[in-house]
N, C-alpha and C. Protein backbone atom coordinates (compact mmCIF):
# COMPACT_ATOMS: atom_id res chain seq x y z
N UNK A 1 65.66 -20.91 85.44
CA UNK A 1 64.90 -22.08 85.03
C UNK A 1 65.40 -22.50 83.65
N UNK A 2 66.04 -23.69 83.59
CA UNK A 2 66.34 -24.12 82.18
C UNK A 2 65.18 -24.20 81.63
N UNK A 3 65.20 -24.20 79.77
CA UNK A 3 64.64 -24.41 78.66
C UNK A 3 63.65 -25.72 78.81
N UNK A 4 64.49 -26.59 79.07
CA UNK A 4 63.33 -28.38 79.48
C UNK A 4 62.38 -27.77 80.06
N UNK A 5 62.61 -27.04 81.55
CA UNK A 5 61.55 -27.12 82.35
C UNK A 5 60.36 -26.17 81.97
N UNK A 6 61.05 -25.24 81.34
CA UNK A 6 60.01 -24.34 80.75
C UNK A 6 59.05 -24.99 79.81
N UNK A 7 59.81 -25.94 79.23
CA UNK A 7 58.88 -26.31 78.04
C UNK A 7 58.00 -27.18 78.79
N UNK A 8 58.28 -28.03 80.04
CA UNK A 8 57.56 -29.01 80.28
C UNK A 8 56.48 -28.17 81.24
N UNK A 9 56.65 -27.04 81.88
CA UNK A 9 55.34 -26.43 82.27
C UNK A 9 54.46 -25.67 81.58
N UNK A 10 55.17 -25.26 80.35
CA UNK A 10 53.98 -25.02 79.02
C UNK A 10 53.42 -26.25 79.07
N UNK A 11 53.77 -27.50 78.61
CA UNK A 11 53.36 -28.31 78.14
C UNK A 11 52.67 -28.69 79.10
N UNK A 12 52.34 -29.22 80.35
CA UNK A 12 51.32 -29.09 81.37
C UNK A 12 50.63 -28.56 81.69
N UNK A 13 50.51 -27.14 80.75
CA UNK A 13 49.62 -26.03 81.44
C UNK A 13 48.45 -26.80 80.15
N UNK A 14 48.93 -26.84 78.80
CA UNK A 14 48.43 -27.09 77.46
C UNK A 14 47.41 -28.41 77.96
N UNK A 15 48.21 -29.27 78.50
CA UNK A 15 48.02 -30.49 78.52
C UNK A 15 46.28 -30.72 79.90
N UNK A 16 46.91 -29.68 80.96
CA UNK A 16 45.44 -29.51 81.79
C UNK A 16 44.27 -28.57 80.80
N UNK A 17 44.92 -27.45 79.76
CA UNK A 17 43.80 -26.79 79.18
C UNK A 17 42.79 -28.28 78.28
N UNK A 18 43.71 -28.99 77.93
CA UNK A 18 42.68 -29.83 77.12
C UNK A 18 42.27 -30.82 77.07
N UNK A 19 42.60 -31.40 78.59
CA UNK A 19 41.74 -32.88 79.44
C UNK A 19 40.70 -32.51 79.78
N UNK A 20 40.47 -33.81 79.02
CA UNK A 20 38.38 -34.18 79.72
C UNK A 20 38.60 -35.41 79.81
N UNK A 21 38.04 -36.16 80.63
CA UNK A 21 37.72 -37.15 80.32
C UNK A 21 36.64 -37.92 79.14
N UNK A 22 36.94 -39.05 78.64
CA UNK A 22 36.43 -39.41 77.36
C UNK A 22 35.35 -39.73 77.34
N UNK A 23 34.52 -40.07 77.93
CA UNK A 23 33.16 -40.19 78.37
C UNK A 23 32.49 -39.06 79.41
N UNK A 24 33.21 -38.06 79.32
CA UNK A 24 32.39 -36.66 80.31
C UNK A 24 31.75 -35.78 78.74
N UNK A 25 30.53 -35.63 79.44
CA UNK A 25 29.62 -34.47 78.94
C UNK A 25 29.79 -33.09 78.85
N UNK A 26 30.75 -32.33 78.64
CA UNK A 26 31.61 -31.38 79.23
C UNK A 26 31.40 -29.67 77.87
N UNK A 27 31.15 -28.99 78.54
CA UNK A 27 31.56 -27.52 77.54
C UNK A 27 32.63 -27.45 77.63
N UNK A 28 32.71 -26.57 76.52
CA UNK A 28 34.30 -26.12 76.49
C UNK A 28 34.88 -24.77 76.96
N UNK A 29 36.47 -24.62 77.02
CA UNK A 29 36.44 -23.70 78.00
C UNK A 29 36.52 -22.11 77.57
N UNK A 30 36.56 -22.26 76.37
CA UNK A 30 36.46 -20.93 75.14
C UNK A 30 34.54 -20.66 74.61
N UNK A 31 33.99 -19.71 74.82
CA UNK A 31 33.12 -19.62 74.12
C UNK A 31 33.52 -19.60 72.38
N UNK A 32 32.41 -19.90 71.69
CA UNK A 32 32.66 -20.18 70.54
C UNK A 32 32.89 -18.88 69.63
N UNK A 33 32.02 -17.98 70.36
CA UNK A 33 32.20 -16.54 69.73
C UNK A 33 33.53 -15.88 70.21
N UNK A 34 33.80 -16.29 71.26
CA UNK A 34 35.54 -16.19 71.25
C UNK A 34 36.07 -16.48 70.15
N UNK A 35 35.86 -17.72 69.79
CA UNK A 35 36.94 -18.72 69.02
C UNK A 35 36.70 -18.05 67.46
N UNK A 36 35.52 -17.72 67.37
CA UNK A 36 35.46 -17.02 66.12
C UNK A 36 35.62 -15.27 65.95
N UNK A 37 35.68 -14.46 66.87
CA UNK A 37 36.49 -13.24 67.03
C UNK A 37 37.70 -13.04 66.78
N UNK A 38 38.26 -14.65 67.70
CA UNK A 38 39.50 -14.10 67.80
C UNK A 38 40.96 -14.80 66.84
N UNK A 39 40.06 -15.16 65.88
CA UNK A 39 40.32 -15.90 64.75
C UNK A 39 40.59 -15.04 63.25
N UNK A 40 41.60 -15.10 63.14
CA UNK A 40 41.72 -14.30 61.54
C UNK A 40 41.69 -14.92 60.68
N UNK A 41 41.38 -16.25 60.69
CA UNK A 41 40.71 -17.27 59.40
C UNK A 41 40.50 -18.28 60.02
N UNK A 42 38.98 -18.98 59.49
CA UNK A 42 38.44 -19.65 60.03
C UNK A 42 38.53 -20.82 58.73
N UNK A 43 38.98 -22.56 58.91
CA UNK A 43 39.12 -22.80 57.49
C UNK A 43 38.75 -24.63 57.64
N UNK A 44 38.01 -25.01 56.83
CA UNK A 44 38.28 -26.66 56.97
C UNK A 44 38.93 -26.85 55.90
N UNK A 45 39.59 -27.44 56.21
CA UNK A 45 40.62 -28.33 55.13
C UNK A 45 41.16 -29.09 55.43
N UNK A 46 42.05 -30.18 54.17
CA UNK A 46 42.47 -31.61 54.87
C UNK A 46 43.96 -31.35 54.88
N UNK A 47 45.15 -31.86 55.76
CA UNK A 47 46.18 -31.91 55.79
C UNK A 47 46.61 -33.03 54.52
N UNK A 48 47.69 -31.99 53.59
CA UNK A 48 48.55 -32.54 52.41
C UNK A 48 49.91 -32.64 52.57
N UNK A 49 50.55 -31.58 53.48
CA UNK A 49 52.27 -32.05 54.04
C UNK A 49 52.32 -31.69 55.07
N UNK A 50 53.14 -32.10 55.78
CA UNK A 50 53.87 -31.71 57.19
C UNK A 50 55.40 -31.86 56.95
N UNK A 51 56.01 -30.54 57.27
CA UNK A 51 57.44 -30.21 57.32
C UNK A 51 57.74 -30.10 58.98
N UNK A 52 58.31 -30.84 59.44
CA UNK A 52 59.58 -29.92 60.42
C UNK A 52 60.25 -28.86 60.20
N UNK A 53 60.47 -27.86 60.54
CA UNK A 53 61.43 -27.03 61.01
C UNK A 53 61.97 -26.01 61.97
N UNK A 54 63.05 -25.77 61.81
CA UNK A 54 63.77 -24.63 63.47
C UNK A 54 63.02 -23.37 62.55
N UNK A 55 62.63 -22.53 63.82
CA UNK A 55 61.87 -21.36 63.93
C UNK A 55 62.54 -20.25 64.87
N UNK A 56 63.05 -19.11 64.48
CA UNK A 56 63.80 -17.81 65.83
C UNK A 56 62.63 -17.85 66.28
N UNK A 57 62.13 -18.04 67.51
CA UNK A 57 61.08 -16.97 68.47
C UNK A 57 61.91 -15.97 69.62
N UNK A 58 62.24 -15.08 68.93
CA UNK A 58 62.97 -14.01 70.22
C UNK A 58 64.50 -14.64 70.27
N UNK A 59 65.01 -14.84 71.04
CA UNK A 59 66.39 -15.60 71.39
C UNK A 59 66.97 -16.40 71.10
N UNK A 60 65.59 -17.77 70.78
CA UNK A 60 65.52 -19.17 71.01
C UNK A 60 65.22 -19.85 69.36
N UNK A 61 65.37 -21.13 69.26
CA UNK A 61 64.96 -21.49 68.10
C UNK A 61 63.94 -23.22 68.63
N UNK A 62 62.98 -22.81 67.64
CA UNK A 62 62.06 -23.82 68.38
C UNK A 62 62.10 -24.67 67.09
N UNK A 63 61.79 -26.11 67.14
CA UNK A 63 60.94 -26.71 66.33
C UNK A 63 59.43 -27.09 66.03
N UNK A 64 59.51 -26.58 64.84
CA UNK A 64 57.99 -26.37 64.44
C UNK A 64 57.27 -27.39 63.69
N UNK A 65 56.13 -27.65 63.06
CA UNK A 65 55.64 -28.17 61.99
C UNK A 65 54.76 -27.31 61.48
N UNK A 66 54.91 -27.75 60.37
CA UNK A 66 54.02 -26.52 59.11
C UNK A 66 53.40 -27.32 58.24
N UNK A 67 52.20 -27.17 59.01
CA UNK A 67 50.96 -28.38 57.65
C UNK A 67 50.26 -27.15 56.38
N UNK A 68 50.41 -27.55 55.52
CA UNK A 68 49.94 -27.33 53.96
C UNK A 68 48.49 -27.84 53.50
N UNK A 69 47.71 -27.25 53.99
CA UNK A 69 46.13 -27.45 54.08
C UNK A 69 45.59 -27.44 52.18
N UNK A 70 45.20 -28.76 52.01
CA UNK A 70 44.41 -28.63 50.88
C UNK A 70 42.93 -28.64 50.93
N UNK A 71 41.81 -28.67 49.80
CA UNK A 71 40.32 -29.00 49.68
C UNK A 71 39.90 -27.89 50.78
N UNK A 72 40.25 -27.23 50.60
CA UNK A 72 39.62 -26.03 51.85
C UNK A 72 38.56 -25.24 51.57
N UNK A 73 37.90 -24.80 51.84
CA UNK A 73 36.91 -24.25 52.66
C UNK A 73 36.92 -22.93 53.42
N UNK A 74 37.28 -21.61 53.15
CA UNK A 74 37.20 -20.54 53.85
C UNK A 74 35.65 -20.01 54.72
N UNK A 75 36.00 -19.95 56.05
CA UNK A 75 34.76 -19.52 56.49
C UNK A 75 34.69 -18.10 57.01
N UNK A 76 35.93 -17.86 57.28
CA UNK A 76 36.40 -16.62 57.28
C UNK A 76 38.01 -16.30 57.64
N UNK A 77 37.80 -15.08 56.47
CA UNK A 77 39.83 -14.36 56.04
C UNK A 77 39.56 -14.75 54.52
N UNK A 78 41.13 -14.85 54.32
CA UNK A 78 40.93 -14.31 52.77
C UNK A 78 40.49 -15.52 52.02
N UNK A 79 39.96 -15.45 51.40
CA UNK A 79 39.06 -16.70 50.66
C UNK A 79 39.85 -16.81 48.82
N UNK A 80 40.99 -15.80 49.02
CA UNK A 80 41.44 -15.74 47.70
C UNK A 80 42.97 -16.48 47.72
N UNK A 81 43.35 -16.90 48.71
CA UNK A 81 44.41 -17.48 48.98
C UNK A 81 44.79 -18.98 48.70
N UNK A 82 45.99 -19.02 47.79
CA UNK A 82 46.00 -20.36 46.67
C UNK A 82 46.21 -21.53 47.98
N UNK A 83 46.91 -21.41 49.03
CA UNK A 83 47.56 -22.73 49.88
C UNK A 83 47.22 -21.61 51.34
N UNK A 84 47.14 -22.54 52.00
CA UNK A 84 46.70 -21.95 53.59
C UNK A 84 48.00 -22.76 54.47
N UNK A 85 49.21 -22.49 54.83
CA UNK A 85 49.97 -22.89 56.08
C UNK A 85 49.71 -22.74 57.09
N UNK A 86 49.94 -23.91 58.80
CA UNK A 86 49.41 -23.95 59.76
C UNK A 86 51.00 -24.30 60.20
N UNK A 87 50.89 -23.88 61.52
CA UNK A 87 52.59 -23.71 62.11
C UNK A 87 51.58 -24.27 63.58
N UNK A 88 52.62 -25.52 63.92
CA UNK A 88 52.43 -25.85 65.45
C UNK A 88 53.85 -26.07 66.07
N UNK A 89 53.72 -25.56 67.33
CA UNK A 89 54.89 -26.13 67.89
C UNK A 89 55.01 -27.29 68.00
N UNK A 90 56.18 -28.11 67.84
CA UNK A 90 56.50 -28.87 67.94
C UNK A 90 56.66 -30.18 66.75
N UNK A 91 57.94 -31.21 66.87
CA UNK A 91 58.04 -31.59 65.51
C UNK A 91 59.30 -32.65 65.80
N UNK A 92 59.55 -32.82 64.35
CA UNK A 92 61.09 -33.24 64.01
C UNK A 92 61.78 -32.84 62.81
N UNK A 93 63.90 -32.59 63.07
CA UNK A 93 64.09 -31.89 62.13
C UNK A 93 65.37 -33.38 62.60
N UNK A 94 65.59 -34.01 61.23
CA UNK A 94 66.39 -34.98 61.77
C UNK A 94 66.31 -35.89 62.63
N UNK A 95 67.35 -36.00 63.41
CA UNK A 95 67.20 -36.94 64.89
C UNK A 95 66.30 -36.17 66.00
N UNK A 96 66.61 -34.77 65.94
CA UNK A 96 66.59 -33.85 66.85
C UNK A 96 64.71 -33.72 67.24
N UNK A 97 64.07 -33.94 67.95
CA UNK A 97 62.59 -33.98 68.25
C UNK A 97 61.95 -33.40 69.10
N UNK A 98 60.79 -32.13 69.22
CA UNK A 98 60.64 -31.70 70.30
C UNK A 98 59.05 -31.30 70.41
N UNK A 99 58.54 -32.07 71.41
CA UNK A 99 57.25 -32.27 71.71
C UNK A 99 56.69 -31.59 72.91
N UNK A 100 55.48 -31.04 72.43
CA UNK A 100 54.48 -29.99 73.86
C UNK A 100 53.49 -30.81 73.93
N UNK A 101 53.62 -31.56 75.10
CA UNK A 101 52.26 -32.61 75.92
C UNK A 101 51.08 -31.71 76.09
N UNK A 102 49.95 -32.36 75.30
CA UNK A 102 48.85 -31.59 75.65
C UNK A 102 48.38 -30.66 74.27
N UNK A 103 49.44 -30.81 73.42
CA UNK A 103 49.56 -30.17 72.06
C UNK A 103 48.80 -30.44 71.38
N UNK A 104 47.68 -30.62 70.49
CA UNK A 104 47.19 -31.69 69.23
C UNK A 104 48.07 -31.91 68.04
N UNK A 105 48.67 -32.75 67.83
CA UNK A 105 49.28 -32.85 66.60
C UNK A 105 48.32 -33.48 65.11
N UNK A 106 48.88 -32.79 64.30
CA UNK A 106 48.13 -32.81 62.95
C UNK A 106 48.60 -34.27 62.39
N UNK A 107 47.47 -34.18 61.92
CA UNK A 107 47.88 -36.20 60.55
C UNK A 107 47.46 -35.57 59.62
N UNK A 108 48.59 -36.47 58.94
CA UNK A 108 48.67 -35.81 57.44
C UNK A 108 47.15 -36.87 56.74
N UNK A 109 46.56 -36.08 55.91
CA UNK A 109 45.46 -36.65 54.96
C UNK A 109 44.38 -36.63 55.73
N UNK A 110 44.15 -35.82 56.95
CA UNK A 110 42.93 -36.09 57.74
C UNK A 110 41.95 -34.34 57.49
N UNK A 111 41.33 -34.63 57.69
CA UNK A 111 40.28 -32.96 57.55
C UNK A 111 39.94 -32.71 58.76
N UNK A 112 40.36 -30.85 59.06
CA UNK A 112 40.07 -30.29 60.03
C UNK A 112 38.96 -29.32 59.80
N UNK A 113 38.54 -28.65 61.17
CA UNK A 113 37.91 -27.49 61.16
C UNK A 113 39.07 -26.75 61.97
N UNK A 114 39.58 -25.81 61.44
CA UNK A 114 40.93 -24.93 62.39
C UNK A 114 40.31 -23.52 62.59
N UNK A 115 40.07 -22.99 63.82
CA UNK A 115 40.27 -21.27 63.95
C UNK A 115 41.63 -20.71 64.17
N UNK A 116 42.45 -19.96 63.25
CA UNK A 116 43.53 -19.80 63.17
C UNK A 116 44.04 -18.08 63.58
N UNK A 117 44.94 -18.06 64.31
CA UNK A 117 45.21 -17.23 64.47
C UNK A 117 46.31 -16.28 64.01
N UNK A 118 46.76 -15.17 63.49
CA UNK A 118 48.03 -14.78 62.70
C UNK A 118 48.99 -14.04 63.82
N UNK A 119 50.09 -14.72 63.01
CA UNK A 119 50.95 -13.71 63.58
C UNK A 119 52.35 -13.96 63.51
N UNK A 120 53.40 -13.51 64.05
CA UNK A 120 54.60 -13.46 62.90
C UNK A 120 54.96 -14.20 61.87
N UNK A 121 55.15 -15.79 62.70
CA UNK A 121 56.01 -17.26 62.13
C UNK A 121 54.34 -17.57 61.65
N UNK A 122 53.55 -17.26 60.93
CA UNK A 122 52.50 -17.62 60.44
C UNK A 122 51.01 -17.67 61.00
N UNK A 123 50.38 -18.78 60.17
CA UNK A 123 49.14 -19.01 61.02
C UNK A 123 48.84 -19.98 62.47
N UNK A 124 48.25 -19.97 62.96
CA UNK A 124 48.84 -21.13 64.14
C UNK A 124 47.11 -21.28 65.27
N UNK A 125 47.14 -22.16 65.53
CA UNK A 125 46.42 -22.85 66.41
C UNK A 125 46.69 -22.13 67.75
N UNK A 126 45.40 -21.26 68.31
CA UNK A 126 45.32 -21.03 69.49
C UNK A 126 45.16 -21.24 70.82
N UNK A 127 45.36 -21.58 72.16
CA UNK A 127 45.03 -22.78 72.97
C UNK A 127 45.22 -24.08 72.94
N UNK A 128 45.68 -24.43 72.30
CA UNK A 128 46.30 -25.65 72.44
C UNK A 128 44.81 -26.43 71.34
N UNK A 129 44.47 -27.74 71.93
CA UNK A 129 42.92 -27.96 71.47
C UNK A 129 41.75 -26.96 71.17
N UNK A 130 42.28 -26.16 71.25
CA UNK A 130 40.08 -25.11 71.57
C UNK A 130 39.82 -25.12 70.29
N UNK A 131 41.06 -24.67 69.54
CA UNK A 131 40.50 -24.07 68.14
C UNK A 131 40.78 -25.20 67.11
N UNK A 132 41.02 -26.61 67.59
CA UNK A 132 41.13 -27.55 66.45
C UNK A 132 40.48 -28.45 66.12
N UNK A 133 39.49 -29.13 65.24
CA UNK A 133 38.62 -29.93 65.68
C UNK A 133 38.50 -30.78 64.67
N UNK A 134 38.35 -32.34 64.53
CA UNK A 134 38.74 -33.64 63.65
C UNK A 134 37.08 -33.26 62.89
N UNK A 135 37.51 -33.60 61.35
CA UNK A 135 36.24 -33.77 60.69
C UNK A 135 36.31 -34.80 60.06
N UNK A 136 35.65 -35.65 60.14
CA UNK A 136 35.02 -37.40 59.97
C UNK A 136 33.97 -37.53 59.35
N UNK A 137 33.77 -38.77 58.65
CA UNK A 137 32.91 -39.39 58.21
C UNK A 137 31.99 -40.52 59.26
N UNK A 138 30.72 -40.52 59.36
CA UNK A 138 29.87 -41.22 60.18
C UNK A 138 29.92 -42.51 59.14
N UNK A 139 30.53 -43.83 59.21
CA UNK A 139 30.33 -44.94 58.36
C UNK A 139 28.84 -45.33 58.43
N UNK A 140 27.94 -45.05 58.98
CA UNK A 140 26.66 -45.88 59.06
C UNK A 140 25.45 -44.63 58.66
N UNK A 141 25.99 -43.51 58.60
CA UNK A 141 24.54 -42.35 58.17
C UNK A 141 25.33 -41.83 57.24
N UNK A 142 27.08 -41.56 56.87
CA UNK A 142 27.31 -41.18 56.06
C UNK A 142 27.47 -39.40 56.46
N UNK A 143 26.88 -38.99 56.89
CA UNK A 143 27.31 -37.57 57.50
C UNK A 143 28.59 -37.31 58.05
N UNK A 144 28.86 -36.11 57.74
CA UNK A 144 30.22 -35.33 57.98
C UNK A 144 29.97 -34.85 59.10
N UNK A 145 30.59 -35.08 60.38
CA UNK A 145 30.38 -34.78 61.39
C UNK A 145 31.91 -34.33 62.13
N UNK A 146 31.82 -33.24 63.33
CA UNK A 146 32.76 -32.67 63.76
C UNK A 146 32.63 -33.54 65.74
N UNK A 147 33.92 -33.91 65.69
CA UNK A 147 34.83 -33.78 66.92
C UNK A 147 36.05 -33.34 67.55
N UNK A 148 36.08 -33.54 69.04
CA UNK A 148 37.41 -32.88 69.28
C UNK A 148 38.41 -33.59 69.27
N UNK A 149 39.62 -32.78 68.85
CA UNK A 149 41.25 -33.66 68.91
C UNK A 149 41.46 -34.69 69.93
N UNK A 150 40.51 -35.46 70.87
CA UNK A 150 40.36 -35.69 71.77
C UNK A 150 39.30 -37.16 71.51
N UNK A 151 38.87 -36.76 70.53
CA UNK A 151 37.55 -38.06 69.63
C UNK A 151 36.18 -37.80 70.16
N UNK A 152 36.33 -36.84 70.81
CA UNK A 152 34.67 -37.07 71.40
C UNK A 152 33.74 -35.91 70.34
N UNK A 153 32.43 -36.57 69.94
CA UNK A 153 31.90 -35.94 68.97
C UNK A 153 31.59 -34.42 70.01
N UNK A 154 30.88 -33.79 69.30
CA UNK A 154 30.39 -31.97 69.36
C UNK A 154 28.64 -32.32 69.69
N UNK A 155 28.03 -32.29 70.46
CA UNK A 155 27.16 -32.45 70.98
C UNK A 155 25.94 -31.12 70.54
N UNK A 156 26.77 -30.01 71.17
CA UNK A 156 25.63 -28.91 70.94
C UNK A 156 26.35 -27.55 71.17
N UNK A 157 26.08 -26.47 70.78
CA UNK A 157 26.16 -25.05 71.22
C UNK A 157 25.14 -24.73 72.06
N UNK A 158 25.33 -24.64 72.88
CA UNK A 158 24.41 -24.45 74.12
C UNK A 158 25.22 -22.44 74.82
N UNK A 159 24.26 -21.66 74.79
CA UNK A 159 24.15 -20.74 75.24
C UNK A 159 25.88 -19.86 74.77
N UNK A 160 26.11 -20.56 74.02
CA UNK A 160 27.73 -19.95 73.15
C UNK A 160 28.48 -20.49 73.35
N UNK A 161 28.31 -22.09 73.72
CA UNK A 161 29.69 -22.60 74.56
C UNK A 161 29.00 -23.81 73.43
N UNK A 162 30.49 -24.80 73.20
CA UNK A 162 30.67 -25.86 72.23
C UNK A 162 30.64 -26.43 73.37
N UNK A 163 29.57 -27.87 73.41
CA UNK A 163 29.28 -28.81 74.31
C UNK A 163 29.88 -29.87 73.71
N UNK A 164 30.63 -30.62 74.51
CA UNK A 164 31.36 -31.96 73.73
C UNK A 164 31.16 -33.45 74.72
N UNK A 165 31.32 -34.39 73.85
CA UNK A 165 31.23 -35.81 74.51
C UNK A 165 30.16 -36.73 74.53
N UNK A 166 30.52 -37.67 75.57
CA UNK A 166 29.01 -38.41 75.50
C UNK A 166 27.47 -38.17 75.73
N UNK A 167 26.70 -38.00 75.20
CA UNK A 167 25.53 -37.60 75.36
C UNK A 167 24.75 -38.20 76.59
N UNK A 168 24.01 -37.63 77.20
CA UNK A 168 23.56 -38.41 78.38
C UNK A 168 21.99 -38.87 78.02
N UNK A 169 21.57 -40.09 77.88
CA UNK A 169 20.83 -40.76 77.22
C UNK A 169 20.41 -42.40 77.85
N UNK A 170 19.61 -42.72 78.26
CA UNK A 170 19.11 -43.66 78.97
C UNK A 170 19.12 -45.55 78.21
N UNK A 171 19.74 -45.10 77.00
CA UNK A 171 19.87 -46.16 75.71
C UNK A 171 20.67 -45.55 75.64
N UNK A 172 22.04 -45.80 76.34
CA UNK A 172 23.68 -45.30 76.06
C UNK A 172 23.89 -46.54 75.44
N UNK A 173 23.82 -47.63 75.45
CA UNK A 173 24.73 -48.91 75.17
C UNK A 173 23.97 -48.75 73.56
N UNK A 174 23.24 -48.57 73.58
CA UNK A 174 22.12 -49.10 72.07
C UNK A 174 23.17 -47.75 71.01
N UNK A 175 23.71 -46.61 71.85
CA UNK A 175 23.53 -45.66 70.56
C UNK A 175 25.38 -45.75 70.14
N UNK A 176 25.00 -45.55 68.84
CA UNK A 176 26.84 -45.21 67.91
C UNK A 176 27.23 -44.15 68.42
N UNK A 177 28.95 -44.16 67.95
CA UNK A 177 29.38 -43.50 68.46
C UNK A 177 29.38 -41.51 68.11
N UNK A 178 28.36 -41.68 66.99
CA UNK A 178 28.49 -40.44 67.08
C UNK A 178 26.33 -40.27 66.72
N UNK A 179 26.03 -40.89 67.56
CA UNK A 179 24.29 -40.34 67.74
C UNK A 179 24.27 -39.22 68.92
N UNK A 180 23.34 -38.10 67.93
CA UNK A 180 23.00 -36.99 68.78
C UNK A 180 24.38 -35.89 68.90
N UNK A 181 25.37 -36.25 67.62
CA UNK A 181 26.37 -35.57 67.81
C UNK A 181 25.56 -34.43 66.67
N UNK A 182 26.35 -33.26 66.60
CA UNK A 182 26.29 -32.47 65.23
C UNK A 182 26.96 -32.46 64.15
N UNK A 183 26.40 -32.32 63.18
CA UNK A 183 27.31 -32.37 61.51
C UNK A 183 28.30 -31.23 61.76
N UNK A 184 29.27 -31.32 60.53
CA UNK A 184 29.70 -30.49 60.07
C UNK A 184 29.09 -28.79 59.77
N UNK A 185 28.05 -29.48 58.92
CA UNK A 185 26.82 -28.47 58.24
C UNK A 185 26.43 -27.63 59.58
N UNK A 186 26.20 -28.19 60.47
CA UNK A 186 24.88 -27.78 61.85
C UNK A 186 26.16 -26.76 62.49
N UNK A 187 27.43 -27.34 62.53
CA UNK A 187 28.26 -26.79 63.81
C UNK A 187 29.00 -25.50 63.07
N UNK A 188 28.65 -25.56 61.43
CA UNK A 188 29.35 -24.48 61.12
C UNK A 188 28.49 -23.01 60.57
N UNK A 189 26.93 -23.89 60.88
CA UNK A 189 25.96 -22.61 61.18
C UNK A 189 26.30 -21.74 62.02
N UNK A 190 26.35 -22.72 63.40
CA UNK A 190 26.38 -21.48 64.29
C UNK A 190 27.61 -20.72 64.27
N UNK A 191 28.76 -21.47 63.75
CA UNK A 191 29.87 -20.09 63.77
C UNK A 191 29.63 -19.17 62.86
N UNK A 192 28.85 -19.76 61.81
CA UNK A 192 28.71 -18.34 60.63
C UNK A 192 27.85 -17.13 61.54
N UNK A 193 27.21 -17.97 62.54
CA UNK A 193 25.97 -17.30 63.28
C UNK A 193 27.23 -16.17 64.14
N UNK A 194 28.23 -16.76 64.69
CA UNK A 194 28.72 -15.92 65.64
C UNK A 194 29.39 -14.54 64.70
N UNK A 195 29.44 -15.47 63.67
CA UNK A 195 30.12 -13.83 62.84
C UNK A 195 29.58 -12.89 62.49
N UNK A 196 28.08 -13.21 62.86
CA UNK A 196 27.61 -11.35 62.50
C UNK A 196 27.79 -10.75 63.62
């Protein structure tokens, strides 16, 4: 099996782990106490650079990106650490470009909530979407509120599972786009909750 095809059935496997549809009411497919077990730093912070570069994994050399997390926030790991690096597959080094469908890719200047996982070539995003999640500003209440790489706000922790999407509500047309979602504040209770 050539290299393309390999990459393109990772990238399909990635790409089914993290479809929903955009208006489905949907849990997610990681419990949250997963996501925070199996996490060796748990961190919000906003993206300040993104580098390309080739990476050895075993044989092969991949292209990577390596975001440089500022204004952070340790929720858990080392909380004494001056700069926090995040390594995703996929990128550009030159002309040369190489993309995993289904991937979340990082924007630079935007604020995440990341559960990160370690290990050789750095820190890195587990599952594709599970462990990455957009942190926003509500323009009309002003609250810091969390959604998925995907835009759909965080609804609820329901029985350990992160509930995401549209809320089901009988005054759907009347409500914004993020009513009945959870803050920042609310969604990062319960992970502090999962860490005892």
């Amino acid at each position: 099996m050539t290299r393309r095809a390999v990459v393109c059935l990772i990238g399909a496997f990635y790409l089914w782990l993290s479809s929903a549809p955009a208006e489905a009411f949907t849990e997610g497919r990681i419990p949250l106490s997963s996501l925070v077990e199996r996490a060796n730093t748990i961190v919000v912070g906003t993206v300040d650079d993104l580098e390309g570069m080739e990476r050895f994994f075993g044989d092969y050399v991949r292209i990577v990106t390596q975001a440089t997390l500022g204004d952070t926030e340790i929720v858990k790991g080392d909380t004494t650490a001056a700069v926090i690096s995040v390594t995703q597959f996929g990128g550009q080094v030159g002309d040369v470009m190489e993309w995993y469908p289904g991937l979340p890719k990082l924007t630079l200047d935007q604020r995440y909530l990341m559960f990160l996982v370690e290990a050789d070539n750095g820190l890195f995003v587990p599952m594709g979407a599970q462990g990455l999640f957009v942190v926003t500003d509500d323009p009309e209440s002003g609250d810091t509120m969390v959604l998925t790489t995907a835009g759909q706000p965080i609804a609820d922790v329901r029985d350990g599972w992160v509930v995401y999407g549209a809320m089901p509500n009988e005054e759907d047309d009347a409500q914004g786009k993020f009513d009945g979602a959870m803050t920042l504040d609310l969604f990062l209770d319960q992970v502090r909750a999962a860490l005892k």
